[in-house]
N, C-alpha and C. Protein backbone atom coordinates (compact mmCIF):
# COMPACT_ATOMS: atom_id res chain seq x y z
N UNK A 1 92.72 100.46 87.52
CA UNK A 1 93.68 101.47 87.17
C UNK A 1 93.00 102.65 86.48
N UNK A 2 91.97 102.22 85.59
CA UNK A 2 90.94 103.61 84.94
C UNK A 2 90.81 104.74 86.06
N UNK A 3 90.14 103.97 86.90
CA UNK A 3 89.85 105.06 88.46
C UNK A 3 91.00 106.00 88.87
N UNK A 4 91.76 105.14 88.68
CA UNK A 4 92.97 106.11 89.64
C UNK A 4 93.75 107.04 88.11
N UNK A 5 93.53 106.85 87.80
CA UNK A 5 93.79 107.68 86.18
C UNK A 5 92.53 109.03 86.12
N UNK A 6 91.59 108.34 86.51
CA UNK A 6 90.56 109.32 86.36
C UNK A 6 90.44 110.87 87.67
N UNK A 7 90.80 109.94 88.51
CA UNK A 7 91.25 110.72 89.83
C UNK A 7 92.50 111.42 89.77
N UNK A 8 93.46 111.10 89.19
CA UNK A 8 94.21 111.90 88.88
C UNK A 8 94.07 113.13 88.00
N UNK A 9 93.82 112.84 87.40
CA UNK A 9 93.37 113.64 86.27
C UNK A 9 92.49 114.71 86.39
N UNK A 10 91.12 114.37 87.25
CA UNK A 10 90.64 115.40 87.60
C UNK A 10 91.22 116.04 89.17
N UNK A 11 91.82 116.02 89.83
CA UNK A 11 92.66 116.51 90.94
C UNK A 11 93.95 117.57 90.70
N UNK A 12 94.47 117.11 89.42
CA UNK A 12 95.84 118.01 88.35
C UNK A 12 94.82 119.00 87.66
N UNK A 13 93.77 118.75 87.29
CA UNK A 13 92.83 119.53 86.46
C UNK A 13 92.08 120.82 87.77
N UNK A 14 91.85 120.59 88.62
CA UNK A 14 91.34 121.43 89.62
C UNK A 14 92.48 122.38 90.17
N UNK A 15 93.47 121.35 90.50
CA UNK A 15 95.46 122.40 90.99
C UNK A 15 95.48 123.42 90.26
N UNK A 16 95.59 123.08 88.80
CA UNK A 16 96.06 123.92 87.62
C UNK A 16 94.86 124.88 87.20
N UNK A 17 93.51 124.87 87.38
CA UNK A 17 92.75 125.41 87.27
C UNK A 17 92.90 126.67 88.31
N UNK A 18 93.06 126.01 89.77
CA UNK A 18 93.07 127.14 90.66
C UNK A 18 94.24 128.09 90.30
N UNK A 19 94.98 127.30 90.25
CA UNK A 19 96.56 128.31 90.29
C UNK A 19 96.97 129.15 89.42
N UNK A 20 96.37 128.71 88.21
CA UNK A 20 96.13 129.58 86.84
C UNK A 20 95.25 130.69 87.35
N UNK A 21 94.30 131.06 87.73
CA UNK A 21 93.60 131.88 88.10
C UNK A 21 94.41 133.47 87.86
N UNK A 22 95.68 133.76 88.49
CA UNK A 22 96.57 134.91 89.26
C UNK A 22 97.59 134.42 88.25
N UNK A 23 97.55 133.68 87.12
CA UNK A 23 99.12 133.75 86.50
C UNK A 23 99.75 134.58 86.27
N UNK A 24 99.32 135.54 85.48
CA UNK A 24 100.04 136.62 84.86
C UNK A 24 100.57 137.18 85.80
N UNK A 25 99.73 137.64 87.36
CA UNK A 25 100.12 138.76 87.59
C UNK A 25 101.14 138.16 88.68
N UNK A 26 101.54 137.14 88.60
CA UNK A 26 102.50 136.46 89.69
C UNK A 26 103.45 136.73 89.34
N UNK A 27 104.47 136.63 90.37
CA UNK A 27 105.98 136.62 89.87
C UNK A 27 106.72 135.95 89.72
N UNK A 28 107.82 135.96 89.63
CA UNK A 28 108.66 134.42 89.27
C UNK A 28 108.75 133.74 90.07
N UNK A 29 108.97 133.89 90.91
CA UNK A 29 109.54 132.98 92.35
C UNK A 29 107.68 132.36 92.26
N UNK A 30 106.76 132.74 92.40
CA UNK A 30 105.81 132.20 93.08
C UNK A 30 105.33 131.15 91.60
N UNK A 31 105.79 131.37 90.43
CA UNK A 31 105.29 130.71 89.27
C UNK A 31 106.35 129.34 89.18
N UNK A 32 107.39 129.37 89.76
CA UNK A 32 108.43 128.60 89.92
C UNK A 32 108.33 127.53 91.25
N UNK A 33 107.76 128.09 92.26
CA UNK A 33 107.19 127.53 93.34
C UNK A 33 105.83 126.66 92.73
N UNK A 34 105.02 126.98 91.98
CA UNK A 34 103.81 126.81 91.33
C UNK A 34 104.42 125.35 90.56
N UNK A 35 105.16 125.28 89.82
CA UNK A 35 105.85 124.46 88.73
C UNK A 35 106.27 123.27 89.46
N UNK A 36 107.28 123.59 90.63
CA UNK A 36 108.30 122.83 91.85
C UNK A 36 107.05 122.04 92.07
N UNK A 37 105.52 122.21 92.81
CA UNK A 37 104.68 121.43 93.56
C UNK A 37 104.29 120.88 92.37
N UNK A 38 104.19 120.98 91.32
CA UNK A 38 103.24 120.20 90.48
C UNK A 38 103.76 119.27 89.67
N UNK A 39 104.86 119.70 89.28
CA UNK A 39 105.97 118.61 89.28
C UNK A 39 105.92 117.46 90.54
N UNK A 40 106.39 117.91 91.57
CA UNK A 40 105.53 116.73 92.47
C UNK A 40 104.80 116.19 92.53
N UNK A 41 103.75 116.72 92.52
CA UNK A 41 102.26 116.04 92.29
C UNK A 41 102.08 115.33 90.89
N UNK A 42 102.82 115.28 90.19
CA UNK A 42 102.56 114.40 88.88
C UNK A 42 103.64 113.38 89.81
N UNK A 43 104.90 113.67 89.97
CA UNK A 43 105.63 112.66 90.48
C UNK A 43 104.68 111.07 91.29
N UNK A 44 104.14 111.83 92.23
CA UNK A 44 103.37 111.03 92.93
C UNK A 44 102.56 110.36 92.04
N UNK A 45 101.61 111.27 91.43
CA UNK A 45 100.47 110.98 91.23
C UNK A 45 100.95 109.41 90.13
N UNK A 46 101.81 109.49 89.69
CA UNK A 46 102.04 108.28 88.95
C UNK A 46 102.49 107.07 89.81
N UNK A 47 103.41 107.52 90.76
CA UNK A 47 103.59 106.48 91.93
C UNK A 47 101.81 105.77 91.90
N UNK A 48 101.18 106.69 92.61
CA UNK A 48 99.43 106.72 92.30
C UNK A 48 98.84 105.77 91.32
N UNK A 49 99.09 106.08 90.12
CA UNK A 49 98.56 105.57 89.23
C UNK A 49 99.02 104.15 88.93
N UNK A 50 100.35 103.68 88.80
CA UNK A 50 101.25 102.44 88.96
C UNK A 50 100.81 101.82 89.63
N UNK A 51 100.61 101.90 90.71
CA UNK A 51 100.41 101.18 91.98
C UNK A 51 101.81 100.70 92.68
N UNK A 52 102.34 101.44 92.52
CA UNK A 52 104.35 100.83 93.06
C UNK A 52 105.34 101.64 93.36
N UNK A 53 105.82 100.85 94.47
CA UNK A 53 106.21 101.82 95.34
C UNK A 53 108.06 102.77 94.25
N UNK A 54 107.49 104.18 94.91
CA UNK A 54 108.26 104.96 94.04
C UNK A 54 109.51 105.52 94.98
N UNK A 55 110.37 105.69 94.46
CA UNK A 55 111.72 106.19 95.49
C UNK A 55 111.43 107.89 96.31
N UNK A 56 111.73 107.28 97.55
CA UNK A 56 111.76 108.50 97.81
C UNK A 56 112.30 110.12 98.01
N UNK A 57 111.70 110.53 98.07
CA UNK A 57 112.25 112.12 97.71
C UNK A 57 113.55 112.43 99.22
N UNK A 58 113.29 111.86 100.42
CA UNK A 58 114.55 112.04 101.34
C UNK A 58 115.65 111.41 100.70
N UNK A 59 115.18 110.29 100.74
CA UNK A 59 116.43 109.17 100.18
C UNK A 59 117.43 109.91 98.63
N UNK A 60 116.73 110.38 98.17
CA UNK A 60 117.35 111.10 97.13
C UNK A 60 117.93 111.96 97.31
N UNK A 61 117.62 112.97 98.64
CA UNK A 61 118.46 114.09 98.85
C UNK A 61 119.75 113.64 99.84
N UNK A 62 119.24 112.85 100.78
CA UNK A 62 120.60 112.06 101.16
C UNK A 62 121.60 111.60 100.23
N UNK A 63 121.06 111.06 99.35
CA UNK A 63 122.36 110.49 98.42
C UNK A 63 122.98 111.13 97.85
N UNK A 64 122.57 112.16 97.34
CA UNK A 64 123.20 113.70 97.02
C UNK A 64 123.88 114.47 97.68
N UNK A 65 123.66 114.67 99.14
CA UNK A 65 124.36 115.45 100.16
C UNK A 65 125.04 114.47 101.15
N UNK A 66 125.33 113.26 100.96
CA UNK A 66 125.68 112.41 102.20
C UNK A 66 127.05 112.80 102.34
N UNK A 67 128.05 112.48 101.14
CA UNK A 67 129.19 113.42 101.35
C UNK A 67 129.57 114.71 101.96
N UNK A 68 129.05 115.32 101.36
CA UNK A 68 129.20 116.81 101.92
C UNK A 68 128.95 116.87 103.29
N UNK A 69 127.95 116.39 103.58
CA UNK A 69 127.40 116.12 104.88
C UNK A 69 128.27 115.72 105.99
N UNK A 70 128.91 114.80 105.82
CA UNK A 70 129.67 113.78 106.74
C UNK A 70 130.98 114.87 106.76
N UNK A 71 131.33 115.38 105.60
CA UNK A 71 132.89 116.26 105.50
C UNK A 71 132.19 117.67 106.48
N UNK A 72 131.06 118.04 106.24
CA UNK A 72 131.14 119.50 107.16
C UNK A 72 131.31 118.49 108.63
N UNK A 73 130.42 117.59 109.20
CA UNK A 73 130.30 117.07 110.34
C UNK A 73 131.87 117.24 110.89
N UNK A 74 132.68 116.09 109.91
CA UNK A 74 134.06 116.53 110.51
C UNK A 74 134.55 117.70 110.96
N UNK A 75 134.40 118.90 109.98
CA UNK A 75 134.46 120.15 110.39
C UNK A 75 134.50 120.71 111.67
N UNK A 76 133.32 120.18 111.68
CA UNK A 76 132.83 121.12 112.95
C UNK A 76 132.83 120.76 114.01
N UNK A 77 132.73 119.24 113.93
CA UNK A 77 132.80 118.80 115.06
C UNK A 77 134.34 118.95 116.10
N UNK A 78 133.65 119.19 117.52
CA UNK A 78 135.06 120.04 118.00
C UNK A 78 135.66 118.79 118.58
N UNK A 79 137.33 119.15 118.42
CA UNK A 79 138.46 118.08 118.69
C UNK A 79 138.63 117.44 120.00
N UNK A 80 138.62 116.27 120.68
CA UNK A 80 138.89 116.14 122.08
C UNK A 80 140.20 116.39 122.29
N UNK A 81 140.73 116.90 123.36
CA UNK A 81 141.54 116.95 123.64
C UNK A 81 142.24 115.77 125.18
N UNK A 82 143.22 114.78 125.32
CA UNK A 82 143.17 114.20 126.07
C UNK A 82 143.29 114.72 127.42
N UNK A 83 142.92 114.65 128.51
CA UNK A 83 143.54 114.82 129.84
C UNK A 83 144.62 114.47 129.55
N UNK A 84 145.48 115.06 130.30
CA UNK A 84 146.83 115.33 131.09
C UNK A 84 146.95 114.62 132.22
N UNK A 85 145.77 114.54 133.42
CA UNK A 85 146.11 113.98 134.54
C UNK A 85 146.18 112.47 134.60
N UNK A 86 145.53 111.74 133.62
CA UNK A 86 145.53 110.63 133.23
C UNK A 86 146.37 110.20 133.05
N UNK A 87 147.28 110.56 132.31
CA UNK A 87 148.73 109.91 131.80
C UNK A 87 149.47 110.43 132.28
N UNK A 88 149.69 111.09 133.70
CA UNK A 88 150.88 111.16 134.57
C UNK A 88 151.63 109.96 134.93
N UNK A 89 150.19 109.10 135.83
CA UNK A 89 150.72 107.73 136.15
C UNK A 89 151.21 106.93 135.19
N UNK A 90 151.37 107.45 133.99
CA UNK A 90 151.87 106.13 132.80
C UNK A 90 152.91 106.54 132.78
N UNK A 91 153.70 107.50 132.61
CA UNK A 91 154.92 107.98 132.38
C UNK A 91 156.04 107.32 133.42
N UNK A 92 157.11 106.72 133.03
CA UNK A 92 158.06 106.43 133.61
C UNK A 92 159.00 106.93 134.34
N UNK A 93 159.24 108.21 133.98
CA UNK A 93 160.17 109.34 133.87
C UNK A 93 159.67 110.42 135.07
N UNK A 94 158.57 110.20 135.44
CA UNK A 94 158.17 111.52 136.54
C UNK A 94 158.65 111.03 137.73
């Protein structure tokens, strides 16, 4: 586990080294984008370091949007409408 601690460590240390480089003169969106991946990369990197398996990042966004999801599907999805010629012969009355 030292190893993979150590590897981590220097791999977050090289990211943050590079990316720091242009801080100042970045802008938000790209310092926020900067934050978003490295946040990840610690995410992992502890998955990494643990040795065990860590939840995943789809599975999480599914469970969050599965609702919503399924209600637009209904939405949109377009209505059948039955044939007509089909149920002539059922009708009693024609």
């Amino acid at each position: 586990m030292g190893e993979r601690v150590l590897v981590f460590l220097l791999t977050a240390a090289a990211a943050l080294i590079a990316g720091m480089q242009d801080w100042k003169g970045a802008s938000r969106k790209v310092r926020l984008v900067f934050v978003l991946i490295m946040l990840y990369a610690g995410y992992t990197g502890y998955g990494y370091i643990v040795d065990k398996t860590m939840p995943n990042l789809p599975d999480g966004v599914t469970f969050a949007f599965e609702k919503l999801a399924v209600r637009i599907d209904k939405v949109l999805k377009p209505q059948t409408i039955p044939d007509p010629s089909k149920h002539k012969e059922d009708s009693a009355d024609e």
